[in-house]
N, C-alpha and C. Protein backbone atom coordinates (compact mmCIF):
# COMPACT_ATOMS: atom_id res chain seq x y z
N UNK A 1 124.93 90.29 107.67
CA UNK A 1 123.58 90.33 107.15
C UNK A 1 123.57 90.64 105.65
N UNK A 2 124.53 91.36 105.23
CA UNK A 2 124.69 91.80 103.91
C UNK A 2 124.90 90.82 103.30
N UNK A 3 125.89 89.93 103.29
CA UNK A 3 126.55 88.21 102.75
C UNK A 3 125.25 87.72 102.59
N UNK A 4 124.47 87.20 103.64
CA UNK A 4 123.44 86.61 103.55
C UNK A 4 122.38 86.91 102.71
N UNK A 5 122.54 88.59 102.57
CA UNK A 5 121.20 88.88 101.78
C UNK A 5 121.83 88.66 99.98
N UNK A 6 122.97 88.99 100.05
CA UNK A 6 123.61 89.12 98.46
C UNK A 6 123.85 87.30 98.14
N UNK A 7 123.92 86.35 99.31
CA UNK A 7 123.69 85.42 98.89
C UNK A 7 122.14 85.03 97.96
N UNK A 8 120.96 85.39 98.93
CA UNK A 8 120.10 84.99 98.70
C UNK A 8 119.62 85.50 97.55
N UNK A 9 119.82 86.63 97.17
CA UNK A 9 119.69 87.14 95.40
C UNK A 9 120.59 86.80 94.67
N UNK A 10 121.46 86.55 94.71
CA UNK A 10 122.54 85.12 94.11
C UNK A 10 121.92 84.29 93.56
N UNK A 11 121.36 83.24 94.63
CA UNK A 11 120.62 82.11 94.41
C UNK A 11 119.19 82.33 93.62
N UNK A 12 118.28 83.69 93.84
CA UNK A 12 117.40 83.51 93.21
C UNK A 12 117.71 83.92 91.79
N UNK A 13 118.65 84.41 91.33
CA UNK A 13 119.15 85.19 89.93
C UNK A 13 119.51 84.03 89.37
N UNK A 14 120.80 83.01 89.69
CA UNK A 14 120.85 81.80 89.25
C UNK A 14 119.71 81.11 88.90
N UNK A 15 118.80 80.77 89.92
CA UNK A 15 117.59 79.74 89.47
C UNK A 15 116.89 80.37 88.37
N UNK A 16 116.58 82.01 88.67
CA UNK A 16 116.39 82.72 87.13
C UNK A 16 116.74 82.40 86.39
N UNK A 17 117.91 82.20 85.68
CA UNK A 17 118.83 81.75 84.87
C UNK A 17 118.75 80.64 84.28
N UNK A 18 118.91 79.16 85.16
CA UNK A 18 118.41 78.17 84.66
C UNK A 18 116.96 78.39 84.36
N UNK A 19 115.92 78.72 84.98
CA UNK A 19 114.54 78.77 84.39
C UNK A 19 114.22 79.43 82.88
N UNK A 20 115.16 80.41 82.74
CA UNK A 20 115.40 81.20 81.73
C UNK A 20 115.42 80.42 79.97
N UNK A 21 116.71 79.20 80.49
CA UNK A 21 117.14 78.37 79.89
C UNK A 21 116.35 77.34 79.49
N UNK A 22 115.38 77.11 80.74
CA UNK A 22 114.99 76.25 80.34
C UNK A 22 112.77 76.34 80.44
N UNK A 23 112.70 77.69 80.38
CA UNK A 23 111.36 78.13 80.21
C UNK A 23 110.95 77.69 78.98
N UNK A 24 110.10 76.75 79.01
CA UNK A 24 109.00 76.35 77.36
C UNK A 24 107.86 76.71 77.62
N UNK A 25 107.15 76.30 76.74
CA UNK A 25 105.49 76.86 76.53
C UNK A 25 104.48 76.33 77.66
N UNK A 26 105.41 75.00 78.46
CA UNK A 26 104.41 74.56 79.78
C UNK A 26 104.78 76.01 80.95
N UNK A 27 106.06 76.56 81.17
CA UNK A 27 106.04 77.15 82.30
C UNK A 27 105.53 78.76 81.93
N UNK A 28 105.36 78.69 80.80
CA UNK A 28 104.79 79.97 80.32
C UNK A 28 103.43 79.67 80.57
N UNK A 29 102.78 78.80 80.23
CA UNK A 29 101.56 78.40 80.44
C UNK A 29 101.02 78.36 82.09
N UNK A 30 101.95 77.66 82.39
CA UNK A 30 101.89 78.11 83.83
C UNK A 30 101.50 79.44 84.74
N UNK A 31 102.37 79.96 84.03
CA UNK A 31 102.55 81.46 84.59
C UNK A 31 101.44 82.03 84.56
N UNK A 32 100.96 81.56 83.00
CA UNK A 32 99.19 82.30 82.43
C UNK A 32 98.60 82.30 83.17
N UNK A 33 98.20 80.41 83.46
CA UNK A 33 97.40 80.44 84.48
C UNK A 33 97.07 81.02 85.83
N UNK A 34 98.48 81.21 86.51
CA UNK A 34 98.75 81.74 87.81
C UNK A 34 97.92 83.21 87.82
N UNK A 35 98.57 83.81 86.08
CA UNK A 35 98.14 85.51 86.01
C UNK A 35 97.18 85.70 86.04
N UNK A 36 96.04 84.25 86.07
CA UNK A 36 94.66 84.49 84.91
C UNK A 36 93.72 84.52 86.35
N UNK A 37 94.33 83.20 87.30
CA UNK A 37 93.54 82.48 88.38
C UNK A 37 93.41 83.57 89.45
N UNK A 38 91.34 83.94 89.99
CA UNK A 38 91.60 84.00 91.64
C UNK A 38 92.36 83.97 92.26
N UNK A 39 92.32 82.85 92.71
CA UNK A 39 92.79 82.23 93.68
C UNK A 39 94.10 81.76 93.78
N UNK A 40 94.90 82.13 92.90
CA UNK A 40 96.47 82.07 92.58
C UNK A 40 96.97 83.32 92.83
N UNK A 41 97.74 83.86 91.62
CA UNK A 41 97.99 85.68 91.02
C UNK A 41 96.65 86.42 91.61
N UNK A 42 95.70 86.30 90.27
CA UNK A 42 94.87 87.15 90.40
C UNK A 42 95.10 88.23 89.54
N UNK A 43 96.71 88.36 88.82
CA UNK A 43 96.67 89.84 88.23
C UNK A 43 96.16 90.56 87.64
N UNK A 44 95.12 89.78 86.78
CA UNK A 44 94.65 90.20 85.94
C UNK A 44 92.97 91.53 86.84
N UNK A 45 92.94 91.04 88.10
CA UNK A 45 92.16 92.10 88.64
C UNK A 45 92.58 93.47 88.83
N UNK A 46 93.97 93.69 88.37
CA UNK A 46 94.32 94.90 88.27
C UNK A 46 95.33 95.30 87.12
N UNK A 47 95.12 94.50 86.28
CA UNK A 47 96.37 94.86 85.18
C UNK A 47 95.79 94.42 83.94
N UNK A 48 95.99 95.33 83.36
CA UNK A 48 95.53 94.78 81.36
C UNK A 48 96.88 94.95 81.26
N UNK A 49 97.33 93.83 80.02
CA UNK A 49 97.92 93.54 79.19
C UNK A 49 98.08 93.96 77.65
N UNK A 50 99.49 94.86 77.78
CA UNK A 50 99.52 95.65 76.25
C UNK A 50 98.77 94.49 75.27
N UNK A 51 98.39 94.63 74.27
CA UNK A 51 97.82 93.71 72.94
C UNK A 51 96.98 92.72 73.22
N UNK A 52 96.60 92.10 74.47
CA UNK A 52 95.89 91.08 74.81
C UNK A 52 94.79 91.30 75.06
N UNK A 53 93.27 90.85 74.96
CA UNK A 53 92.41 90.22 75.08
C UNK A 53 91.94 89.59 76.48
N UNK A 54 91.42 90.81 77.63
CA UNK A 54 91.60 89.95 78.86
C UNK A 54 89.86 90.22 79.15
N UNK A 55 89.31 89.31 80.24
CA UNK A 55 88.57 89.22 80.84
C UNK A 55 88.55 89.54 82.30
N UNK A 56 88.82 90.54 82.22
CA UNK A 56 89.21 91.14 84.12
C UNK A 56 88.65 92.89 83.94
N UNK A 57 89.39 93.45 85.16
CA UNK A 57 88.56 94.87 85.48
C UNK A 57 90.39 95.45 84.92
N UNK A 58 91.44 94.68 85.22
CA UNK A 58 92.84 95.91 84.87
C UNK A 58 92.89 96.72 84.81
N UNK A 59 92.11 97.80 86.01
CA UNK A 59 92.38 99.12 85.63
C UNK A 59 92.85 100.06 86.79
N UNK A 60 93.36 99.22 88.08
CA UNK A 60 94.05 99.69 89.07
C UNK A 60 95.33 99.71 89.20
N UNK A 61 95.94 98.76 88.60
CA UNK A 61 97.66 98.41 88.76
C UNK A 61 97.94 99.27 87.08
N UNK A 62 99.18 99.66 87.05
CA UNK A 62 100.23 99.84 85.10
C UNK A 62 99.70 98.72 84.47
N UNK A 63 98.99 99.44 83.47
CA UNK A 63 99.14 98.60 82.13
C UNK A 63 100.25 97.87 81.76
N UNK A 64 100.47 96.35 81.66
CA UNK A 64 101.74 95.63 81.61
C UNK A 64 102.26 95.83 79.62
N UNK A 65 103.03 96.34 79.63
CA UNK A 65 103.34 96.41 78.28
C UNK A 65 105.00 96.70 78.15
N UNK A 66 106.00 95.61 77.27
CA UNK A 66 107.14 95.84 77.17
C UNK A 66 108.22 95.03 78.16
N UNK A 67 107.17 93.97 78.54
CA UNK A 67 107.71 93.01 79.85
C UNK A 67 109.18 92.35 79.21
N UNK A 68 109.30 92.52 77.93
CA UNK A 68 109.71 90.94 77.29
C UNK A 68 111.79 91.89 77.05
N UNK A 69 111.69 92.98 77.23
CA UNK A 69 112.27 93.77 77.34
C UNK A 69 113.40 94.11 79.11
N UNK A 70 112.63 93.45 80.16
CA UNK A 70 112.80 93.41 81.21
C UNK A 70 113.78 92.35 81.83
N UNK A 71 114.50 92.52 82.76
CA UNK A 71 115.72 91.29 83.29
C UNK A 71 114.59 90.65 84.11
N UNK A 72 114.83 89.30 83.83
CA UNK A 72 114.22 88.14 84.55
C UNK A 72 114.12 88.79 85.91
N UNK A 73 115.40 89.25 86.95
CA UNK A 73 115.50 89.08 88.20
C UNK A 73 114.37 90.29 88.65
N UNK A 74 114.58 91.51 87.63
CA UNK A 74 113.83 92.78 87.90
C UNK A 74 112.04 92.47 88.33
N UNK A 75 111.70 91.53 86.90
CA UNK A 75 110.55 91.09 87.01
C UNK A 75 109.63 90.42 88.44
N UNK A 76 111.25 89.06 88.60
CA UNK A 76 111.19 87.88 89.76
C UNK A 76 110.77 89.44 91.10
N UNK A 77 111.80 90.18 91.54
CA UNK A 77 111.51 91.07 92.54
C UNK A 77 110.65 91.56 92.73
N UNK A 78 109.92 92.60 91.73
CA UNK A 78 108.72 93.09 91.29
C UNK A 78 107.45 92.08 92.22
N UNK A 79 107.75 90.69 91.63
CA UNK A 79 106.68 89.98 92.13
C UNK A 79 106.74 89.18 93.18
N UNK A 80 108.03 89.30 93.42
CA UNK A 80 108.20 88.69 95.30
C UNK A 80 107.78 89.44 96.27
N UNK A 81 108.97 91.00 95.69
CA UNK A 81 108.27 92.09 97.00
C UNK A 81 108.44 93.38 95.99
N UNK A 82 107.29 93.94 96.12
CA UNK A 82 107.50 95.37 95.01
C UNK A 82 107.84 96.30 96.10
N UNK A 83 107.46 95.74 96.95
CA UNK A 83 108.19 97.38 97.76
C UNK A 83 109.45 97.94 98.10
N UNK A 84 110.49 96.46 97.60
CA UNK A 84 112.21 96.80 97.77
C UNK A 84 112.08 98.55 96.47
N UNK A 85 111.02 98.13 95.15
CA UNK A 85 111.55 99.05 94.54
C UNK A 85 110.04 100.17 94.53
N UNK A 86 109.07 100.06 95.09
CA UNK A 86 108.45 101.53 95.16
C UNK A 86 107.38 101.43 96.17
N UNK A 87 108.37 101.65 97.18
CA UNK A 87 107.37 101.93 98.71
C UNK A 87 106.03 101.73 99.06
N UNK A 88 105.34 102.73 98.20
CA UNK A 88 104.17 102.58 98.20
C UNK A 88 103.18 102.32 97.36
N UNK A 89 103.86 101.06 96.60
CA UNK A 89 103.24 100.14 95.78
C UNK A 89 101.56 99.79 96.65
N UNK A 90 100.55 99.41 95.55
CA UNK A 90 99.49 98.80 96.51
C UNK A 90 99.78 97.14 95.84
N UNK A 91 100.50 96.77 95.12
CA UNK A 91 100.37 95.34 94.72
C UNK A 91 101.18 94.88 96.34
N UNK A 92 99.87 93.74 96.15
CA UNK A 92 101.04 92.47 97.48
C UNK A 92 102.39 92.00 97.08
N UNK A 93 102.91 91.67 97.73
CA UNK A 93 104.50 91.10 98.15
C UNK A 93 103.78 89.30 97.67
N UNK A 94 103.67 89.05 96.82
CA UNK A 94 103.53 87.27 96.36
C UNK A 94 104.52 86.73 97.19
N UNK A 95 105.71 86.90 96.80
CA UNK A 95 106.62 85.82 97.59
C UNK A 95 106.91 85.69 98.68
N UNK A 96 107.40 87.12 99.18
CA UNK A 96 107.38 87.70 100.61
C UNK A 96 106.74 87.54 101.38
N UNK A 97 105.45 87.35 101.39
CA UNK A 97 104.14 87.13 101.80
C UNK A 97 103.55 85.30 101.68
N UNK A 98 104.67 84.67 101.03
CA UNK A 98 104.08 83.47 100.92
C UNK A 98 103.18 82.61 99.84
N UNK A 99 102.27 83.94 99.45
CA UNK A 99 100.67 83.87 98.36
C UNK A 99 101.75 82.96 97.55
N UNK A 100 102.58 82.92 96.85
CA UNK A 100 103.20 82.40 95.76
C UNK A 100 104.49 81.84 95.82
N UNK A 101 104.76 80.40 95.71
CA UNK A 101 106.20 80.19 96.12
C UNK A 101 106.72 80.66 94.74
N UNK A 102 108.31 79.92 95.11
CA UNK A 102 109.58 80.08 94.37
C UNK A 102 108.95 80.20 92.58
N UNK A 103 108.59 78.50 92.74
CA UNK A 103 108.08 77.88 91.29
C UNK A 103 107.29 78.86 90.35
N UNK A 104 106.28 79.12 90.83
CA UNK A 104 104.50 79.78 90.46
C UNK A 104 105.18 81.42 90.06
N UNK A 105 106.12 81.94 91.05
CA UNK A 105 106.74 83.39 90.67
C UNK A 105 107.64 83.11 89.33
N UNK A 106 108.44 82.32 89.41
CA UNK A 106 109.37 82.00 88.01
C UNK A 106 108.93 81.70 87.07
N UNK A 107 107.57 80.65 87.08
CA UNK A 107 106.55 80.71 85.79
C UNK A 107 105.67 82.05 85.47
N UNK A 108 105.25 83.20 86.73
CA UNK A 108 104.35 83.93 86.51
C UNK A 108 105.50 84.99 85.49
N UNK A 109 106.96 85.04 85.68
CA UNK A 109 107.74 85.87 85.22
C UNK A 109 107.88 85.44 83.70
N UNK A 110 108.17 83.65 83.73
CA UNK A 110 108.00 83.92 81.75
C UNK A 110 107.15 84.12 81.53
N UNK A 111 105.57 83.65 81.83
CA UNK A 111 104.73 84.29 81.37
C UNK A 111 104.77 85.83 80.64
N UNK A 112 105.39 86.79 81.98
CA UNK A 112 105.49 88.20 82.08
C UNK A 112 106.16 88.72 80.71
N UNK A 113 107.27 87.62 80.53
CA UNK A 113 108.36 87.77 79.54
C UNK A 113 107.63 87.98 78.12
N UNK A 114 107.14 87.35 77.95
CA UNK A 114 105.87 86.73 76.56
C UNK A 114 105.18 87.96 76.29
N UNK A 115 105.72 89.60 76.82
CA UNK A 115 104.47 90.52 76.99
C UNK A 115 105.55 91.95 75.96
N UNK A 116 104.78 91.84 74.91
CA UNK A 116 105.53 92.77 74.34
C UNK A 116 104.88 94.29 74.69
C-alpha cells in the first residue's frame, strides 16, 4: 500500500513539474478563474489575497500571502486534500472529493504561485 501511495505522489510531483515548466499566463489565468468562480474553487469566499484587490467576503480561511515562495507539490496537496496536513482544516478536499480534477488543481496552484 505504501509503493502504491509513494507511487501516486510520484506521479502527481512529476506532472507538477512538467506543469511547472510549462505554466504561462493561460494556465495562470486559468487558475484565476477557477479561484475567482462559484461554482468552480470558490476561494475567494474565504480567502483574501496578500496585495490584491478582491471582490469576495475572505475572511474565514488564512490570508493567502507568500504563495510564490511555496513547492508546487505542497500547494497541489493543500488543495487536493488539506487534511493529510491539518486535520481539522474547514477547507474541502477539491481533489479528493472530486469538486476539482487533476488539470483545474495544477492551474489553481500557478495561479497560487503568482501570490507574493
Amino acid at each position: 500500500m505504501k509503493l502504491i501511495k509513494s507511487l501516486v505522489v510520484a506521479a502527481a510531483i512529476s506532472g507538477l513539474a512538467v506543469t511547472g515548466s510549462l505554466a504561462g499566463d493561460d494556465l495562470v489565468k486559468k487558475g484565476e478563474k477557477i479561484f475567482m468562480t462559484k461554482k468552480l474553487g470558490n476561494c475567494i469566499a474565504c480567502h483574501d489575497i496578500n496585495g490584491k484587490t478582491l471582490d469576495g467576503p475572505g475572511s474565514m480561511g488564512p490570508k493567502l500571502q507568500y504563495l510564490s515562495a511555496w513547492p508546487e507539490e505542497a500547494l497541489y496537496e493543500k488543495v487536493y486534500n488539506p487534511y493529510t496536513t491539518n486535520p481539522i482544516s474547514q477547507m474541502p478536499a477539491f481533489g479528493k472529493s472530486g469538486w476539482l480534477s487533476d488539470g483545474e488543481i495544477k492551474a489553481v496552484v500557478a495561479y497560487l504561485k503568482t501570490i507574493n
